[in-house]
PDB file of N, CA and C in Angstrom:
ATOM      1  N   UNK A   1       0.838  -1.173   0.000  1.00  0.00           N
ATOM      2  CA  UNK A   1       0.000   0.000   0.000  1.00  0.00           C
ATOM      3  C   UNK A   1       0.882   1.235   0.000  1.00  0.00           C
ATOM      4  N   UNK A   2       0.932   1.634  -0.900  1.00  0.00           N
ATOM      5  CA  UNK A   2       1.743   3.034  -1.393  1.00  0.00           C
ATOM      6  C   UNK A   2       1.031   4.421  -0.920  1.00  0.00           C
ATOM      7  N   UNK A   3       1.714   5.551  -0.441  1.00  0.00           N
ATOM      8  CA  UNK A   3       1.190   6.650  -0.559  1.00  0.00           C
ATOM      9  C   UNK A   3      -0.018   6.718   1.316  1.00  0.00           C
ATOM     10  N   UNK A   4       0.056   5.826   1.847  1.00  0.00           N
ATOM     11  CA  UNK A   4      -0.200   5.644   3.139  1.00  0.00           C
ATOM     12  C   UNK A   4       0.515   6.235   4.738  1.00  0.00           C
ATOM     13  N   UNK A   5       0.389   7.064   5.006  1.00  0.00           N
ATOM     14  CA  UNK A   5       1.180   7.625   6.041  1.00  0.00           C
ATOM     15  C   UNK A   5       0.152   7.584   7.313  1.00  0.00           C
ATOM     16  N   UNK A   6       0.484   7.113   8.429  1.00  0.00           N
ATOM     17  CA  UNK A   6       0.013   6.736   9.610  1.00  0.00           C
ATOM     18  C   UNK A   6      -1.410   5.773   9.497  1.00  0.00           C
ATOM     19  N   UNK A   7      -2.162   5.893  10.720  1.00  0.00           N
ATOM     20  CA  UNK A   7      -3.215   5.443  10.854  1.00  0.00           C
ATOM     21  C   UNK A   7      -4.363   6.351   9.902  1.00  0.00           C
ATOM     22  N   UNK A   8      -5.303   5.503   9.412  1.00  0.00           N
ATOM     23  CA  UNK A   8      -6.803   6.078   9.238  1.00  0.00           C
ATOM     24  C   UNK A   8      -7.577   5.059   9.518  1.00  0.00           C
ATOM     25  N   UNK A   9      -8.508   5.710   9.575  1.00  0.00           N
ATOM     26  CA  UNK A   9      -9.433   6.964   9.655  1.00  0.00           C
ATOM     27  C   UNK A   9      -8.888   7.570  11.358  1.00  0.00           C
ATOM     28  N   UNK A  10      -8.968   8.707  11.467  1.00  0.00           N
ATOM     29  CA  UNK A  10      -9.107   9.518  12.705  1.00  0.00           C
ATOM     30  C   UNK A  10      -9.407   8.782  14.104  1.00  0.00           C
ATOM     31  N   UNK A  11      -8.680   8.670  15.233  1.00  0.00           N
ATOM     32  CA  UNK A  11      -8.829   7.881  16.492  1.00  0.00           C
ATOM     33  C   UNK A  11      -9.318   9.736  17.233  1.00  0.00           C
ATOM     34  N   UNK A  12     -10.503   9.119  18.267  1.00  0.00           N
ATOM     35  CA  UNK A  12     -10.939  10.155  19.457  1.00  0.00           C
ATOM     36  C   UNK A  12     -10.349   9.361  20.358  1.00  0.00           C
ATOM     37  N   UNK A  13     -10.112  10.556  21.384  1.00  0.00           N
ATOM     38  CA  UNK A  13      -9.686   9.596  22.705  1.00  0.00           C
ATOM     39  C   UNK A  13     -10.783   9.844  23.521  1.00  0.00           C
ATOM     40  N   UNK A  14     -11.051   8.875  23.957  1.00  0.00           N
ATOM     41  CA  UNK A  14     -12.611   8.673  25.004  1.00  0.00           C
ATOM     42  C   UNK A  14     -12.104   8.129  26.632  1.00  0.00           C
ATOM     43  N   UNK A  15     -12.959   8.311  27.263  1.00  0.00           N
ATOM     44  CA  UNK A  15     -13.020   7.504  28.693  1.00  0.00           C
ATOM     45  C   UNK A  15     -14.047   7.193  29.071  1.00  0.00           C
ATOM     46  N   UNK A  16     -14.444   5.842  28.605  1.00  0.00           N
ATOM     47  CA  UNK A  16     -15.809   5.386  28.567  1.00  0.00           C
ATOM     48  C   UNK A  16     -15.804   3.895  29.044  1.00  0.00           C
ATOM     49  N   UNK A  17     -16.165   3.879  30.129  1.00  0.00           N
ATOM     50  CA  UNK A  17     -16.046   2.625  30.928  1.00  0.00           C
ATOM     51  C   UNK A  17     -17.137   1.744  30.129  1.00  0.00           C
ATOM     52  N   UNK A  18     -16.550   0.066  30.032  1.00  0.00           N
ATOM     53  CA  UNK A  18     -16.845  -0.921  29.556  1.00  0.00           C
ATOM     54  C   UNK A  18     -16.851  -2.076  30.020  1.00  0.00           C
ATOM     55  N   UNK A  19     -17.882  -2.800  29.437  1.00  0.00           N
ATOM     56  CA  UNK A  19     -17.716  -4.642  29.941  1.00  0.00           C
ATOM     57  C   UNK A  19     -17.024  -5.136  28.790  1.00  0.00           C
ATOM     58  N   UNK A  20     -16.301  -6.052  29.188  1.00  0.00           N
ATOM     59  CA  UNK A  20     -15.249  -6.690  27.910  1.00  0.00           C
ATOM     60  C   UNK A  20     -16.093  -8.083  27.984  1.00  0.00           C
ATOM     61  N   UNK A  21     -15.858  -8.916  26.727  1.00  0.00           N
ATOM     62  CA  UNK A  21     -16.627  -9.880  27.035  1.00  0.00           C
ATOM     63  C   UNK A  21     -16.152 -10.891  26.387  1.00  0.00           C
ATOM     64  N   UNK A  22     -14.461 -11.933  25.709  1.00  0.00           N
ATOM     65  CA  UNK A  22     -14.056 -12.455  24.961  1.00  0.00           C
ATOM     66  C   UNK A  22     -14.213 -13.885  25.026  1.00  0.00           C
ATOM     67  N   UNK A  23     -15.223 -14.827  24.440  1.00  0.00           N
ATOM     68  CA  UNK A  23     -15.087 -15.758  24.125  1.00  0.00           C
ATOM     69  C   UNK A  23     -15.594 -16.545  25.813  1.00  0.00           C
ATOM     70  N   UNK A  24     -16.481 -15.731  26.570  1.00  0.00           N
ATOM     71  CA  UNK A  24     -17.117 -16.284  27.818  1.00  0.00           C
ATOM     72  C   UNK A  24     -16.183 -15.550  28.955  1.00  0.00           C
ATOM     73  N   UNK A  25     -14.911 -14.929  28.322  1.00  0.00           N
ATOM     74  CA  UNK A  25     -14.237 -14.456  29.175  1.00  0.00           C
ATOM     75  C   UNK A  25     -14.089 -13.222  29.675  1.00  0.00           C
ATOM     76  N   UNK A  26     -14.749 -12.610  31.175  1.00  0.00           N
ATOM     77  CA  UNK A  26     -15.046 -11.382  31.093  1.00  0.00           C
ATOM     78  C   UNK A  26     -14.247 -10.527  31.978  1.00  0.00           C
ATOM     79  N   UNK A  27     -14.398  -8.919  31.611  1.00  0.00           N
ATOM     80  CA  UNK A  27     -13.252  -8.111  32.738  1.00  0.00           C
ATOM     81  C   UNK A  27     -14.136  -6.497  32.143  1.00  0.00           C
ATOM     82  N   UNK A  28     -13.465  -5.863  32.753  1.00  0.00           N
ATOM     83  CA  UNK A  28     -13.779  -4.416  33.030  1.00  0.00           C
ATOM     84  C   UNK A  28     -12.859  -3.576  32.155  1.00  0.00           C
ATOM     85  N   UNK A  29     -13.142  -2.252  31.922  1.00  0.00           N
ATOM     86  CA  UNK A  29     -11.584  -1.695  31.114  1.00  0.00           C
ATOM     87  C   UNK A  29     -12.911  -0.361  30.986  1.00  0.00           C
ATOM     88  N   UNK A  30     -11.870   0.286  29.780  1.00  0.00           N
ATOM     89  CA  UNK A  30     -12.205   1.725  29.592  1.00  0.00           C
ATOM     90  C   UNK A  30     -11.781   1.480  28.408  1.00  0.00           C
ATOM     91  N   UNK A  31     -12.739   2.153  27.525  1.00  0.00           N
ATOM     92  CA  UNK A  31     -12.433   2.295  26.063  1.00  0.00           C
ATOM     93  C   UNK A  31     -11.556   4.132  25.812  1.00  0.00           C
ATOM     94  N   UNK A  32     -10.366   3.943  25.366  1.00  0.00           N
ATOM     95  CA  UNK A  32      -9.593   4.793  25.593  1.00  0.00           C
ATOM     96  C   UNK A  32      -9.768   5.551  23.996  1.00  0.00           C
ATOM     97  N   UNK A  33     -10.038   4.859  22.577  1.00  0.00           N
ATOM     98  CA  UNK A  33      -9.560   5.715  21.669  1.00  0.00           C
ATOM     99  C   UNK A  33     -10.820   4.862  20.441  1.00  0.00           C
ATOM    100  N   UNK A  34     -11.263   5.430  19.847  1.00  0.00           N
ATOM    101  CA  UNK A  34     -12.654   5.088  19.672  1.00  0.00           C
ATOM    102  C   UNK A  34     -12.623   5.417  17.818  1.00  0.00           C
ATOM    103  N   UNK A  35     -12.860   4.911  16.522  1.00  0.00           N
ATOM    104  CA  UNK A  35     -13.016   5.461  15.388  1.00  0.00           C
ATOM    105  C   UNK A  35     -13.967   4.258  14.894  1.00  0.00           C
ATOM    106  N   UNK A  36     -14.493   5.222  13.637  1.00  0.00           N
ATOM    107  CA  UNK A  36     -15.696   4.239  13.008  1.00  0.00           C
ATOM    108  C   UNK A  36     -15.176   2.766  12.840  1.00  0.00           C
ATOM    109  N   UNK A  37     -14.227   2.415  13.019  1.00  0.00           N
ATOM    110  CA  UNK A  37     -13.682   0.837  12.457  1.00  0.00           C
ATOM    111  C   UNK A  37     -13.157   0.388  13.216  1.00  0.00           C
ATOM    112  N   UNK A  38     -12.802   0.603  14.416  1.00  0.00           N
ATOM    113  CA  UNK A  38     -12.302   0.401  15.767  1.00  0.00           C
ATOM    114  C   UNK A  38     -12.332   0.983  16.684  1.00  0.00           C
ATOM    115  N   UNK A  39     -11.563   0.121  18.067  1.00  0.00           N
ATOM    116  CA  UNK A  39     -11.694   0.519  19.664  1.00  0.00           C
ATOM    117  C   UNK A  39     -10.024   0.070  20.232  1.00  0.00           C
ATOM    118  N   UNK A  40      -9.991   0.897  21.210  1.00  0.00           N
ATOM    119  CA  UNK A  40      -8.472   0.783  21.996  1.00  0.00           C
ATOM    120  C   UNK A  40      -9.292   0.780  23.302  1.00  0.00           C
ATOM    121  N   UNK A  41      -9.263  -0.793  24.435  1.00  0.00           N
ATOM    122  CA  UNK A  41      -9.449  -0.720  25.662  1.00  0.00           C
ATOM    123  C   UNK A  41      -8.348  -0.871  26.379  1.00  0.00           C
ATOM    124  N   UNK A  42      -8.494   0.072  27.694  1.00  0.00           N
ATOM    125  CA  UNK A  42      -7.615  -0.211  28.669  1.00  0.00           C
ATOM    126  C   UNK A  42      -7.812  -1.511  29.578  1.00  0.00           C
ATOM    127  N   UNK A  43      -7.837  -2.626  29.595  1.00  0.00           N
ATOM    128  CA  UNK A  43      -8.420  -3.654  30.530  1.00  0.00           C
ATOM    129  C   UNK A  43      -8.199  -3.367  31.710  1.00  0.00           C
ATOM    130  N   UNK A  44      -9.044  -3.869  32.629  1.00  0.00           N
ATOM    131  CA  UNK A  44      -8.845  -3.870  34.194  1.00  0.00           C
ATOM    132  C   UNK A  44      -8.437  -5.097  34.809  1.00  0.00           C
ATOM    133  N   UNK A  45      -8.343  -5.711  33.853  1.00  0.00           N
ATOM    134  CA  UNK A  45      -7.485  -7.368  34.136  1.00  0.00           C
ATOM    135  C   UNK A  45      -7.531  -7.985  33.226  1.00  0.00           C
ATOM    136  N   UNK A  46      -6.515  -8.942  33.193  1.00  0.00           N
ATOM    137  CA  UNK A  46      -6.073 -10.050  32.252  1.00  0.00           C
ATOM    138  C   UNK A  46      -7.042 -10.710  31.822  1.00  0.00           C
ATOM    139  N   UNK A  47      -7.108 -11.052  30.898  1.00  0.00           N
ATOM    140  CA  UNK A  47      -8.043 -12.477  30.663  1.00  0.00           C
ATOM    141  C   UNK A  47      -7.205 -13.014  29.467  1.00  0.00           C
ATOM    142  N   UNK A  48      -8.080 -14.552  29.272  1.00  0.00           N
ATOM    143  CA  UNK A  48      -7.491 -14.970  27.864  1.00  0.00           C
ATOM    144  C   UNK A  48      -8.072 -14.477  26.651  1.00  0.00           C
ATOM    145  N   UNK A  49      -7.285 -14.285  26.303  1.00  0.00           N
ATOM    146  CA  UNK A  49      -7.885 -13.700  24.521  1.00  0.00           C
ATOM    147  C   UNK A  49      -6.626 -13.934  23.713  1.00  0.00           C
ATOM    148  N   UNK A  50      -6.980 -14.020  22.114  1.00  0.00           N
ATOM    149  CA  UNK A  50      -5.778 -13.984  21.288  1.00  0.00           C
ATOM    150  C   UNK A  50      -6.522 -13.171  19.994  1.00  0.00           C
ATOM    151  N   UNK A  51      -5.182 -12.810  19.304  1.00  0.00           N
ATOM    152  CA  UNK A  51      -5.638 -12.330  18.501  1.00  0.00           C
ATOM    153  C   UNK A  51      -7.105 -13.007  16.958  1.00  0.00           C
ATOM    154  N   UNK A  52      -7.420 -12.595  16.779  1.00  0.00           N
ATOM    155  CA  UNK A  52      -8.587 -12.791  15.977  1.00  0.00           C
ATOM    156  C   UNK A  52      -9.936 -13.622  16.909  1.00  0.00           C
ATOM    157  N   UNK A  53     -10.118 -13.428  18.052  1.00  0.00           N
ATOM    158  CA  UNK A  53     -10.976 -13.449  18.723  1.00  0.00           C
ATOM    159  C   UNK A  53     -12.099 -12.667  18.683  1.00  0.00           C
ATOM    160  N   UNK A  54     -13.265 -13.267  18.982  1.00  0.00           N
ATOM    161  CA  UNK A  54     -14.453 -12.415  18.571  1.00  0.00           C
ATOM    162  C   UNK A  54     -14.582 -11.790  20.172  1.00  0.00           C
ATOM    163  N   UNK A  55     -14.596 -10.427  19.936  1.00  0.00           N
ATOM    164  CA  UNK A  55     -14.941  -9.663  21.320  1.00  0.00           C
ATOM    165  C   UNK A  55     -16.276  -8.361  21.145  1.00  0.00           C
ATOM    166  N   UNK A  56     -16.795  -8.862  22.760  1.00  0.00           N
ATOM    167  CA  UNK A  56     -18.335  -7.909  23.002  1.00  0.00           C
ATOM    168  C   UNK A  56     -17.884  -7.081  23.892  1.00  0.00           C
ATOM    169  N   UNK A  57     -17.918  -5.803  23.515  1.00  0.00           N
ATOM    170  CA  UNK A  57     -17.675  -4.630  24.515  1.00  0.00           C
ATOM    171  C   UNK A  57     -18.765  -3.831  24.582  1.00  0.00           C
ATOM    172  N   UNK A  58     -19.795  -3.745  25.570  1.00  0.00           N
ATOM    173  CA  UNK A  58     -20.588  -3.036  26.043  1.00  0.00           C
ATOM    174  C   UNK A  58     -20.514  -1.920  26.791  1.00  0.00           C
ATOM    175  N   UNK A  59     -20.770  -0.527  26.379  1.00  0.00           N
ATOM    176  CA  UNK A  59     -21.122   0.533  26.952  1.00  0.00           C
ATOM    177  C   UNK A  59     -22.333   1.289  27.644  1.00  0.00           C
ATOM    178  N   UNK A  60     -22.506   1.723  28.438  1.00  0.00           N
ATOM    179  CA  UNK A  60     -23.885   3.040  28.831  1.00  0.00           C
ATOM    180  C   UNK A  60     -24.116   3.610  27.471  1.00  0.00           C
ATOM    181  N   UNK A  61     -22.692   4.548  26.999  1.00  0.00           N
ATOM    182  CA  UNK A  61     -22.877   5.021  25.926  1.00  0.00           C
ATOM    183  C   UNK A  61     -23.033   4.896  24.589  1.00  0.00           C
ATOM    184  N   UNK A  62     -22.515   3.429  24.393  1.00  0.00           N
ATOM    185  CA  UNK A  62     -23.152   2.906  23.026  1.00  0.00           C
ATOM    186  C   UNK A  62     -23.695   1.770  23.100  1.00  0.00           C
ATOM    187  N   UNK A  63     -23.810   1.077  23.530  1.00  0.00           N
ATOM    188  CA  UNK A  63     -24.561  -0.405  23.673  1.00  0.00           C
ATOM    189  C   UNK A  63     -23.598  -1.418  23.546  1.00  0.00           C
ATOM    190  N   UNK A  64     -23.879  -2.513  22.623  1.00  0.00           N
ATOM    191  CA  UNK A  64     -22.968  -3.077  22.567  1.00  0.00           C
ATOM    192  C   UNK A  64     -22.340  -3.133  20.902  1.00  0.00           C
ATOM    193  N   UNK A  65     -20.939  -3.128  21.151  1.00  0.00           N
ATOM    194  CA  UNK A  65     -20.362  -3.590  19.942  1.00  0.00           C
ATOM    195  C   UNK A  65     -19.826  -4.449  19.843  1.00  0.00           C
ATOM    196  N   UNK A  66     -19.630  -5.024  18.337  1.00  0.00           N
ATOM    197  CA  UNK A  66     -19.136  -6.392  18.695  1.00  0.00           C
ATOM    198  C   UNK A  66     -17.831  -6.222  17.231  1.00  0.00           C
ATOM    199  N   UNK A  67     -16.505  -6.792  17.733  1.00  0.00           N
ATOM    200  CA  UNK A  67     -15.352  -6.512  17.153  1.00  0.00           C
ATOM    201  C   UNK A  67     -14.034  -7.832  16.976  1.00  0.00           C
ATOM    202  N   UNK A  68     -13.037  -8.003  16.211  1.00  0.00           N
ATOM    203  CA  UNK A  68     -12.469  -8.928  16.337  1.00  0.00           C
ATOM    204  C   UNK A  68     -11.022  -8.164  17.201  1.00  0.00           C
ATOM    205  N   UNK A  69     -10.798  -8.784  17.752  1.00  0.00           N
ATOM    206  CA  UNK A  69      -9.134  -8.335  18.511  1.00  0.00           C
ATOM    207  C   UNK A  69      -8.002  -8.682  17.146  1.00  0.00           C
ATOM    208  N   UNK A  70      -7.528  -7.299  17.142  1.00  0.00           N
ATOM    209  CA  UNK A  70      -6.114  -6.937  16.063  1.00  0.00           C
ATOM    210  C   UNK A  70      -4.728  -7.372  16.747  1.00  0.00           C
ATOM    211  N   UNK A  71      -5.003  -6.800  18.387  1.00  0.00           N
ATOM    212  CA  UNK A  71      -3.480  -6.826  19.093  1.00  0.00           C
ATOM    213  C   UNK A  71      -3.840  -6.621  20.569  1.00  0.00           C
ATOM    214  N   UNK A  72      -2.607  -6.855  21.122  1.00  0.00           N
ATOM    215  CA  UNK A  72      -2.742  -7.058  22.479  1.00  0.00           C
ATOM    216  C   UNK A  72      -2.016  -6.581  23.251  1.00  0.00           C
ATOM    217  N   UNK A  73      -1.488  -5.702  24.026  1.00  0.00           N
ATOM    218  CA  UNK A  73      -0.159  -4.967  24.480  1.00  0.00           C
ATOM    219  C   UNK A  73      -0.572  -4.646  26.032  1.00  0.00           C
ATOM    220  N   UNK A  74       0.287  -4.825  26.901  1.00  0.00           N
ATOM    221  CA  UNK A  74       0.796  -4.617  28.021  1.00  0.00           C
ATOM    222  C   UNK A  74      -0.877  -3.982  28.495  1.00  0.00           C
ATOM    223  N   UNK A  75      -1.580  -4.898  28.926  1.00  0.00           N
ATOM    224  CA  UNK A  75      -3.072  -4.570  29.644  1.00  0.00           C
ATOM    225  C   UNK A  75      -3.953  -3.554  28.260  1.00  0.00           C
ATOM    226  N   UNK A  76      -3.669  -3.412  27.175  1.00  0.00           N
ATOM    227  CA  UNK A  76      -4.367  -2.693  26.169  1.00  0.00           C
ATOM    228  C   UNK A  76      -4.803  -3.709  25.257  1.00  0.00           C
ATOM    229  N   UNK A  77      -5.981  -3.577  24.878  1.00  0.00           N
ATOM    230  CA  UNK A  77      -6.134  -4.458  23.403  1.00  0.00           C
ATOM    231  C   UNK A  77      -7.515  -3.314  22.317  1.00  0.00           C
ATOM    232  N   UNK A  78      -6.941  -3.913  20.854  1.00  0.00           N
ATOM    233  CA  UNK A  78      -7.056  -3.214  19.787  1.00  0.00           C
ATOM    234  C   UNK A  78      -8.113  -4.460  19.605  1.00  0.00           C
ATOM    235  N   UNK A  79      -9.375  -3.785  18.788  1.00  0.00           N
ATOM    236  CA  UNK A  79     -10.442  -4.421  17.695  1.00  0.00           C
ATOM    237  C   UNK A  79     -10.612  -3.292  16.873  1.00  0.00           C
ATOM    238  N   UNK A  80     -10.698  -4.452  15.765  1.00  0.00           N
ATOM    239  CA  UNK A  80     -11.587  -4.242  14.661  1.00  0.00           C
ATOM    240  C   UNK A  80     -13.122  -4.307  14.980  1.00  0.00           C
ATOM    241  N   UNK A  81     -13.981  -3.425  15.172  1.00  0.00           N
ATOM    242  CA  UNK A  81     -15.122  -3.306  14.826  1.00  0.00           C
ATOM    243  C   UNK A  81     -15.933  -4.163  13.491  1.00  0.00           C
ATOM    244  N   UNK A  82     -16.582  -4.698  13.731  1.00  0.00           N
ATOM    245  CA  UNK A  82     -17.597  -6.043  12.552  1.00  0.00           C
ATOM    246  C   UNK A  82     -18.522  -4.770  12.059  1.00  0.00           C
ATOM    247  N   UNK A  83     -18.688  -4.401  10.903  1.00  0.00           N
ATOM    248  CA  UNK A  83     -19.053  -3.364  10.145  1.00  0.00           C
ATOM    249  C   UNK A  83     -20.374  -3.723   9.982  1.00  0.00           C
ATOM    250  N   UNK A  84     -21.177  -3.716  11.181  1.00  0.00           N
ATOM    251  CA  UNK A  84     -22.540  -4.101  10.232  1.00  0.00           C
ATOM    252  C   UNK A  84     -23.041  -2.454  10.525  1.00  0.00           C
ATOM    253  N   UNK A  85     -24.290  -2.659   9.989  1.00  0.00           N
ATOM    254  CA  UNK A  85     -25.075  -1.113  10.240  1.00  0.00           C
ATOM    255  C   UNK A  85     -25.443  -0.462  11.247  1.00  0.00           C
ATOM    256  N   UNK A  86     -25.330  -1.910  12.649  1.00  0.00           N
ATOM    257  CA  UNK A  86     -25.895  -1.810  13.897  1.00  0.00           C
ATOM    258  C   UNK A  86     -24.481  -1.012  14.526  1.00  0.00           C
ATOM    259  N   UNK A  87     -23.553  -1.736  14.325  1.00  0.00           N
ATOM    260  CA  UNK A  87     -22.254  -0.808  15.314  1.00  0.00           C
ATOM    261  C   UNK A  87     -21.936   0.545  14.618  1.00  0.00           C
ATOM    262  N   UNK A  88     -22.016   0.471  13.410  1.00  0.00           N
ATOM    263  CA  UNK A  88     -21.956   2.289  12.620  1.00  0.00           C
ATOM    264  C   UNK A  88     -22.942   2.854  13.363  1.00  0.00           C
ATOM    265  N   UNK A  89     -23.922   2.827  13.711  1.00  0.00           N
ATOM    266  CA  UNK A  89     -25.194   3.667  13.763  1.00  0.00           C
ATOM    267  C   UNK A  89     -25.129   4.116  15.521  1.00  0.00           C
ATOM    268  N   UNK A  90     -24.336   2.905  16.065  1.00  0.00           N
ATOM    269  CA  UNK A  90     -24.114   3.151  17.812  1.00  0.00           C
ATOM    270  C   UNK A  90     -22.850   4.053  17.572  1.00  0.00           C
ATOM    271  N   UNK A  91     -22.242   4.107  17.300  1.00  0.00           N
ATOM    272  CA  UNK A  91     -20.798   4.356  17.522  1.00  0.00           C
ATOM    273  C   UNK A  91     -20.989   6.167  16.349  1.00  0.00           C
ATOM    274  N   UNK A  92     -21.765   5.862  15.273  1.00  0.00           N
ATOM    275  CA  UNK A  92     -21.930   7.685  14.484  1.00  0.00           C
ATOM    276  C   UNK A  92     -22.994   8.242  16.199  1.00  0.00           C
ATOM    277  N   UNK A  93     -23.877   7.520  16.820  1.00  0.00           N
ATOM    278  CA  UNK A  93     -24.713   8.442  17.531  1.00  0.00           C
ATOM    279  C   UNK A  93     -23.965   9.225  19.147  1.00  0.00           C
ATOM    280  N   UNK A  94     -22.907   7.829  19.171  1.00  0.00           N
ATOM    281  CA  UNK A  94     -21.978   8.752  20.182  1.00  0.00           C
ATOM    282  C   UNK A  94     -21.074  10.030  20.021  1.00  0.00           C
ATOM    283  N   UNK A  95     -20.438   9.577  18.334  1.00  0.00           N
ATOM    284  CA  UNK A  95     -19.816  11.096  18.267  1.00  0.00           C
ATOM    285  C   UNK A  95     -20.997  12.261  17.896  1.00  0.00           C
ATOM    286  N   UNK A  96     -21.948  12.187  17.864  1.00  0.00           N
ATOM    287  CA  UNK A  96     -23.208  13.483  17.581  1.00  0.00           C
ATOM    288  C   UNK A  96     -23.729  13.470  19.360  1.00  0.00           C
ATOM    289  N   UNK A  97     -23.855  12.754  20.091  1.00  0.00           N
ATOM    290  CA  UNK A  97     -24.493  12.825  21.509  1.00  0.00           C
ATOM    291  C   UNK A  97     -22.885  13.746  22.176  1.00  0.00           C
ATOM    292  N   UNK A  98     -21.319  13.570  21.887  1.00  0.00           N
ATOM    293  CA  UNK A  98     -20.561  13.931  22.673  1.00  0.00           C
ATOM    294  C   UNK A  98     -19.566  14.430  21.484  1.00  0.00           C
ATOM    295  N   UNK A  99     -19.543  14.826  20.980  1.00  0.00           N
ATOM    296  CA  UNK A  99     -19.520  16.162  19.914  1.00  0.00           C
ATOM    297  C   UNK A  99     -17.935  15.330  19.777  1.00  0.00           C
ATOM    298  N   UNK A 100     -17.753  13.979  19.301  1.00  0.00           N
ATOM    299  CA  UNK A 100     -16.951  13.938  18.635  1.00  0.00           C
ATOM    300  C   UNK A 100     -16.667  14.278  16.624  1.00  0.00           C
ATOM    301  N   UNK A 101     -15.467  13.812  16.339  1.00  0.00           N
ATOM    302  CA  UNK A 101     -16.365  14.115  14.955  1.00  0.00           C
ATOM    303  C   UNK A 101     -16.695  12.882  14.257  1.00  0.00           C
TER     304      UNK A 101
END
């Protein structure tokens, strides 16, 4: 991929407490950095997960989304967001409810 310089689309940084939910395996965290195609949580504990795991992260503020895990780093983990119409439509109504863009 030519002509590509950093990340896209645009990351917000959020602090939006969450239920993590991987594969029956559950923990607490904060969703730290938030864009239409993904999520960055801070976990509040370990659990098992690996990469390409299907993960449910539930919010107050958006409901639930549901995403595959990209990566995993020192108590942080990265998803991909599952693109259906239901997580676009939670995730466009949070940045219009909290004036992201």
């Amino acid at each position: 991929m030519t002509g590509l310089t950093g990340r896209a689309p645009k990351r917000d940084k959020t602090m939006v407490k969450a239920k993590i939910d991987c594969m029956g395996q559950k923990t607490t965290g904060l969703v730290i950095d938030l864009s239409r195609h993904g999520i960055c949580i801070q976990l509040a504990d370990s659990i098992p997960m690996a990469r390409g795991d299907k993960v449910d992260v539930e919010t107050e503020e958006m409901g639930l989304l549901v995403g595959t895990i990209r990566w995993i780093r020192g108590g942080r983990m990265g998803a991909a967001l599952v693109l259906t119409s239901n997580n676009r439509a939670k995730v466009e109504s949070y940045y219009k409810m909290f004036g992201h863009n």
